[in-house]
Protein backbone atom coordinates (compact mmCIF):
# COMPACT_ATOMS: atom_id res chain seq x y z
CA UNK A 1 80.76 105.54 67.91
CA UNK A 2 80.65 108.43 65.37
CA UNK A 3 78.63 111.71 66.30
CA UNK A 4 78.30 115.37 66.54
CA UNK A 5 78.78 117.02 70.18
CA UNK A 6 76.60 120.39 70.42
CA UNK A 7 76.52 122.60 73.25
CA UNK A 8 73.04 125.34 72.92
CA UNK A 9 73.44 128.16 75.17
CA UNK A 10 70.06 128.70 76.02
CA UNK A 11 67.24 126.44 75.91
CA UNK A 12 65.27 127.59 73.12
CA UNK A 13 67.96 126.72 71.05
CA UNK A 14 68.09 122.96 72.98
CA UNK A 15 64.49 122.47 71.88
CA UNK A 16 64.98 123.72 68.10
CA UNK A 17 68.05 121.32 68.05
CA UNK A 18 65.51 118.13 69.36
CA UNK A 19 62.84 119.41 67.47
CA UNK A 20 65.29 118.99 63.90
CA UNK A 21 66.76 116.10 65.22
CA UNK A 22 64.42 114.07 67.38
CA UNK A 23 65.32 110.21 67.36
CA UNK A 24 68.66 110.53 66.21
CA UNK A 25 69.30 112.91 69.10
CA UNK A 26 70.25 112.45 72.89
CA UNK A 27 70.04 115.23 75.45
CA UNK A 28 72.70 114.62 78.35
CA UNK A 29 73.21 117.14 81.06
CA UNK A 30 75.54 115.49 83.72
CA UNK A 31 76.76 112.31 81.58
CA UNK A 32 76.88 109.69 84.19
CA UNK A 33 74.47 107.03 82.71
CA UNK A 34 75.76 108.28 78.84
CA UNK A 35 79.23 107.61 79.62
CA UNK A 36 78.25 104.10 80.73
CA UNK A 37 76.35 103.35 77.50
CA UNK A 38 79.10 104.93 75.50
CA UNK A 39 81.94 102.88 77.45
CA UNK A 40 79.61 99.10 76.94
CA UNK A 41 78.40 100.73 72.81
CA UNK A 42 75.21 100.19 74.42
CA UNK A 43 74.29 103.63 72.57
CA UNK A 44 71.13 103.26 69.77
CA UNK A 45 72.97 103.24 66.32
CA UNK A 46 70.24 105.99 65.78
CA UNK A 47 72.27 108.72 67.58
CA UNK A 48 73.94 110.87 65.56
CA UNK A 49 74.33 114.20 67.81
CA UNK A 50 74.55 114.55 71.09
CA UNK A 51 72.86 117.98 72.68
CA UNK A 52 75.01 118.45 76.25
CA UNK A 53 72.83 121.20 78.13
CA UNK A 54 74.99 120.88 81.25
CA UNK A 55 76.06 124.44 80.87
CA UNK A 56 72.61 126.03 80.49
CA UNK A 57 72.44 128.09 83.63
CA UNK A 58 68.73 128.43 83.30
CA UNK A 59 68.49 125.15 84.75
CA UNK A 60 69.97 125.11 87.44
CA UNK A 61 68.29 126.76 90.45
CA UNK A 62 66.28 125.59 93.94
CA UNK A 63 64.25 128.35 95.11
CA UNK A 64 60.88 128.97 96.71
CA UNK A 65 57.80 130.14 95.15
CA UNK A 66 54.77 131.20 97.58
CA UNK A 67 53.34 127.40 98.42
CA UNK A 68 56.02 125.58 96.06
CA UNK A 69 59.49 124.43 95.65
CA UNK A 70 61.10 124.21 92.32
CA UNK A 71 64.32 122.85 91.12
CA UNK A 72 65.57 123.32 87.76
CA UNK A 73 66.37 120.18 85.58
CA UNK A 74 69.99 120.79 85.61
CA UNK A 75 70.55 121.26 89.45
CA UNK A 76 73.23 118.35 90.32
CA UNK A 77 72.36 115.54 93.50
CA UNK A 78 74.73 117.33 95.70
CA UNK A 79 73.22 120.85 95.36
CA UNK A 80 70.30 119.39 96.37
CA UNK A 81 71.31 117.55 99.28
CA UNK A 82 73.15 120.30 100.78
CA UNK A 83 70.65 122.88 99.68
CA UNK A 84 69.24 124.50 103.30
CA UNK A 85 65.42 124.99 101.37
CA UNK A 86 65.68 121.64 100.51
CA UNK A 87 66.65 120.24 104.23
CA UNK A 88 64.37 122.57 105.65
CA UNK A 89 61.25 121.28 103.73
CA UNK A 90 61.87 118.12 101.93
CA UNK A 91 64.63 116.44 104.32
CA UNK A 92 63.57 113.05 102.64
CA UNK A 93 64.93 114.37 99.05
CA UNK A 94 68.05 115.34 100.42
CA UNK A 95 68.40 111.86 102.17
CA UNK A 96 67.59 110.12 98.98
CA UNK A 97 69.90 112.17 96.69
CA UNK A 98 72.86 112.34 98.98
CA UNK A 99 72.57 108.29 98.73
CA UNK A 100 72.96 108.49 94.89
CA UNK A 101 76.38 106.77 93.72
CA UNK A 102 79.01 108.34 94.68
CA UNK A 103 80.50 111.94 95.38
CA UNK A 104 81.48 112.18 91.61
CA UNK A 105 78.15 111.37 90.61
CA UNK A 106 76.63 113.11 92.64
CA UNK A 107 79.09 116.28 91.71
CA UNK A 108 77.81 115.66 87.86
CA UNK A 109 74.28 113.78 87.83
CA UNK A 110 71.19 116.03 87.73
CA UNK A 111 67.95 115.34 89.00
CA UNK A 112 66.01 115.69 86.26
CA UNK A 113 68.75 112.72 84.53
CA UNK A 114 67.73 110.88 87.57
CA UNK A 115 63.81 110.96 86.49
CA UNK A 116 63.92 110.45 82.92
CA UNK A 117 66.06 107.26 82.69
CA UNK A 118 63.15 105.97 84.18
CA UNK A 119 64.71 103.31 86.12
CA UNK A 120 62.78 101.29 89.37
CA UNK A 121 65.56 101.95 91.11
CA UNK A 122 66.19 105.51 91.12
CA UNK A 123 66.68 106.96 94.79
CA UNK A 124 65.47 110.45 93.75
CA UNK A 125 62.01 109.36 92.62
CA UNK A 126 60.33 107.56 95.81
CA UNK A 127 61.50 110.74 97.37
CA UNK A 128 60.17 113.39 94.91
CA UNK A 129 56.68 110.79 95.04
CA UNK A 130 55.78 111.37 98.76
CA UNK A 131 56.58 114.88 98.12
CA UNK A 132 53.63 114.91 94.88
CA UNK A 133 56.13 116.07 92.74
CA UNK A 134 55.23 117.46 88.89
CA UNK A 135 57.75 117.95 86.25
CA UNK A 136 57.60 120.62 83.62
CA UNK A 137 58.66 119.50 79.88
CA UNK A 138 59.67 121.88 77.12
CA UNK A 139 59.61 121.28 73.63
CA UNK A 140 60.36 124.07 70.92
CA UNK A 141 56.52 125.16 70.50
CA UNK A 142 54.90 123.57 73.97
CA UNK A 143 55.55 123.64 77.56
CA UNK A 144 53.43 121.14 79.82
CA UNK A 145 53.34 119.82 83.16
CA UNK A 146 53.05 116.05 84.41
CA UNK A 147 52.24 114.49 87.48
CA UNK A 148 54.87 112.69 88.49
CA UNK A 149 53.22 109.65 89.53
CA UNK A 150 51.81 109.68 85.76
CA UNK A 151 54.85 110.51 83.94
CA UNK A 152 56.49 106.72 83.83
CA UNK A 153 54.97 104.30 81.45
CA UNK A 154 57.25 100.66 81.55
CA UNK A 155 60.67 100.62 83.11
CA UNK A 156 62.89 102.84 81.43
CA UNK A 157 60.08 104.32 79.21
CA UNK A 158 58.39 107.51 80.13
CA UNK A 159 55.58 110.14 78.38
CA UNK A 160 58.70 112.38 77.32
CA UNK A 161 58.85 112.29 73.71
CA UNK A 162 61.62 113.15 71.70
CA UNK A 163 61.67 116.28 70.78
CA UNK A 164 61.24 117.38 74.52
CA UNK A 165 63.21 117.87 77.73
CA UNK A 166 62.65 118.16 81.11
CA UNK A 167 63.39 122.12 83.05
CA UNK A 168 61.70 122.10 86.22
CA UNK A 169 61.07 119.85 88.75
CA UNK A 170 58.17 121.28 91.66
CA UNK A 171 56.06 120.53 94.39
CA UNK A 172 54.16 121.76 97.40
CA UNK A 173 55.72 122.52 100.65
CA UNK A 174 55.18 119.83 103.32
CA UNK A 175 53.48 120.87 106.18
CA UNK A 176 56.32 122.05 108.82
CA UNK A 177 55.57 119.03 111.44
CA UNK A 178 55.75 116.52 108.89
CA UNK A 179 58.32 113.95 109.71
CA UNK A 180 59.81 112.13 106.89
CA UNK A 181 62.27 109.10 106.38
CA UNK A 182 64.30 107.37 103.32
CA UNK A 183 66.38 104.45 103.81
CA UNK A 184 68.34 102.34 100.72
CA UNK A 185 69.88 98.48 100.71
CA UNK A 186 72.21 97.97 98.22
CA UNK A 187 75.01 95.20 97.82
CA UNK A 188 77.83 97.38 98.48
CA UNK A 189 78.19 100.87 100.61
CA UNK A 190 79.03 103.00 97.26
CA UNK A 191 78.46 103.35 93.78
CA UNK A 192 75.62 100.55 93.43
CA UNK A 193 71.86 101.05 92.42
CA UNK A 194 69.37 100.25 95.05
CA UNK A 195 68.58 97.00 95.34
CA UNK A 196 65.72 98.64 97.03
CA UNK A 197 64.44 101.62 98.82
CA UNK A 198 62.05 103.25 100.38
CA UNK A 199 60.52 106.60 101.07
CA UNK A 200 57.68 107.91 103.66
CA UNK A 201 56.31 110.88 104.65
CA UNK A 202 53.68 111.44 107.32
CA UNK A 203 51.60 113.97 109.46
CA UNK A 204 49.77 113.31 112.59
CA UNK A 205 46.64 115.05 114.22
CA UNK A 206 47.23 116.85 117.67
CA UNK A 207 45.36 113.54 119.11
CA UNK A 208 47.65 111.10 117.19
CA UNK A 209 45.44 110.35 114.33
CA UNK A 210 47.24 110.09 111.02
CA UNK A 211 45.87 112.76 108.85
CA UNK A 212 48.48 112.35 105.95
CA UNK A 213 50.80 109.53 104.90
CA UNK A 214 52.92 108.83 101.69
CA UNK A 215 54.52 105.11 100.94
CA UNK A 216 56.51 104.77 98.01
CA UNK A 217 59.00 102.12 97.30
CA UNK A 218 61.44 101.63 95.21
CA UNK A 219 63.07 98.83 92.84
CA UNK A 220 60.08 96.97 93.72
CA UNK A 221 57.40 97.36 90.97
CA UNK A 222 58.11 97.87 87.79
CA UNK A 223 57.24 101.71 87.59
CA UNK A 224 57.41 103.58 90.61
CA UNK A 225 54.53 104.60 92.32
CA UNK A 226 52.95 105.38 96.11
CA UNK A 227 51.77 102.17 97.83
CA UNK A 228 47.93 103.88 98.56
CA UNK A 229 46.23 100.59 100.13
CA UNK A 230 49.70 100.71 102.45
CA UNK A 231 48.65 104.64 103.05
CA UNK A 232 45.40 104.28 103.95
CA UNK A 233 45.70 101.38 106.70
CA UNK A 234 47.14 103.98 109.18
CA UNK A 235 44.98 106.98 108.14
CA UNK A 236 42.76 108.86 110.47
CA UNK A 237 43.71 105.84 113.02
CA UNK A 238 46.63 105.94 115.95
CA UNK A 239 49.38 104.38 115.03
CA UNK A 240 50.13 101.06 117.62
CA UNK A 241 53.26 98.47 116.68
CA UNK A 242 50.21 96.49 115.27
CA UNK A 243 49.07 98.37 112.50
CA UNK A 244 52.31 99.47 111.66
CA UNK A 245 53.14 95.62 111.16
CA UNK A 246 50.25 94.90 109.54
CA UNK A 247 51.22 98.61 107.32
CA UNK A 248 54.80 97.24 106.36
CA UNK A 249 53.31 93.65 105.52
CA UNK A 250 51.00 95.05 103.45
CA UNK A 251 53.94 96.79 101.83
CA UNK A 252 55.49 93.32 100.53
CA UNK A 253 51.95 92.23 99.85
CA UNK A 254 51.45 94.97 97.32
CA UNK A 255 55.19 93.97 95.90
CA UNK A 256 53.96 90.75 95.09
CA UNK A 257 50.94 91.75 93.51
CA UNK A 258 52.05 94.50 91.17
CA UNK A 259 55.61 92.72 90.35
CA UNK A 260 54.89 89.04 90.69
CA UNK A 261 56.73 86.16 92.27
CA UNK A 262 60.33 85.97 91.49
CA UNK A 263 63.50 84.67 92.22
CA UNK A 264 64.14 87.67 94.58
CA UNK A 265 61.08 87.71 96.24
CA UNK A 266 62.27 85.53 99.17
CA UNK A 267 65.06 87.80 99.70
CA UNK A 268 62.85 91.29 98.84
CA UNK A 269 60.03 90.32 101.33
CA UNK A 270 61.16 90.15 104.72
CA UNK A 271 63.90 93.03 103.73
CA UNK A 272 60.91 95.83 102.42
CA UNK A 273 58.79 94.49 105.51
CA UNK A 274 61.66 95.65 108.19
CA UNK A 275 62.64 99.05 105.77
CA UNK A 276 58.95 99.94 106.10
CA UNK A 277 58.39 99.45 109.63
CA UNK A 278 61.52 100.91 110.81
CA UNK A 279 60.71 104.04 109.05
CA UNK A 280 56.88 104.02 110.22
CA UNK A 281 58.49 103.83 113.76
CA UNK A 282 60.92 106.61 112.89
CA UNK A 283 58.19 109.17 111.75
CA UNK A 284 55.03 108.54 113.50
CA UNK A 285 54.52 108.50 117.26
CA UNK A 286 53.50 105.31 118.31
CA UNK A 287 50.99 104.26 120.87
């Protein structure tokens, strides 16, 4: 394929460069999904220039700000994981990006890549879901923030429009007690997209009530999203090996509904019903 490689060195000048070209332009920051489009010509024959913002130290940052952590767009899967902020307050977002690929990709991808291939199967997002994450999007004359939870539309398509780019990924600090868990089943130990996955987060009362729980799955449905009618089976109730069954079957139950029955439902079923309990039993104390 034939096109023009640009490298802005701020991002204003990113934005002015998507705002001239729009469709015929493709932001990459770490590469790792590009290079596999490039490598099967999978590329749109639309794309003419490619705008490579993997330099742009302005994204690329974890910090805390009062109530909130934020992560710029550029900041790679292994900062993350090893980031001490990070593993102090969202342990399940480390977990889920240290699964990511492999130690190369995780040396180059970004997290904000991660989100906007919009893939069901991206580790990063069940994670960044419990945690209510929003993402802030640039363009050259508007900055806004979405929901994450609202920013996916179909797989692989998301509200991002062309002539826009992710910065900043944020949310809310987790209360400190909350316990969290993230666990991934793929075909091979390395380098292999989830075949599916699942993140939880959850905070019990001093008398063993649930007073906050987040269920989201991945590679399950065909946008991610929290599993609420899951959630709200073990809230403001104490947790007992029952209802935590009756939780993680309700988990498959809402798999079926929202993605239909398919050939890999037989398989999916039984394997999102044991994820989901396992972690339940992991993170909440158990009567």
């Amino acid at each position: 394929m034939d096109f023009d490689f640009l490298q802005p060195t701020e991002i204003d000048q990113a934005c002015n460069l998507l705002k001239d070209y729009k469709e015929k332009a493709k932001i990459i920051s770490g590469g790792t999904d590009f290079m596999i489009d490039l490598h099967k010509n999978d590329l749109s024959p639309e794309i003419e220039y490619i705008i490579d913002v993997s330099n742009l130290n302005e994204l690329n940052y974890i910090k805390e700000d009062g109530d909130k952590i934020v992560i710029g767009a550029g900041t790679t899967h292994n900062e993350i994981a090893n980031n001490p902020i990070i593993n102090k307050w969202a342990p399940v977002l480390a977990k889920a990006t240290n699964s990511i690929g492999s130690p190369q990709i995780r040396n180059r991808g970004t997290l904000a890549g991660n989100i906007v291939t919009a893939s069901p199967a991206a580790d990063s997002v069940p994670a960044l879901l419990v945690l209510n994450a929003t993402v802030k999007i640039k363009s050259f004359s508007t900055t806004r923030e979405i929901p994450l939870e609202d920013f996916f539309i179909n797989p692989y398509q998301s509200k991002i429009n062309e002539d826009e780019l992710i910065v900043e990924i944020s949310f809310k600090k987790p209360p400190i007690k909350c316990k969290s868990g993230f666990k991934k089943l793929t075909r091979r130990k390395a380098v292999d997209k989830a075949r599916l996955n699942i993140a939880i987060l959850a905070l019990q009362k001093n008398n063993g009530e649930v007073e906050m729980l987040r269920i989201a799955p991945g590679s399950v449905t065909p946008t991610p999203e929290r599993f609420v009618d899951t959630e709200n089976i073990l809230i403001n109730k104490k947790p007992t090996k029952e209802l935590i069954k009756k939780a993680a079957e309700q988990v498959s139950s809402t798999m079926i509904e929202k993605s239909g029955y398919r050939w890999s439902t037989e398989y999916k079923k039984p394997v999102i019903q044991t994820m989901a309990r396992r972690i339940l039993t992991q993170v909440l104390e158990v009567e």
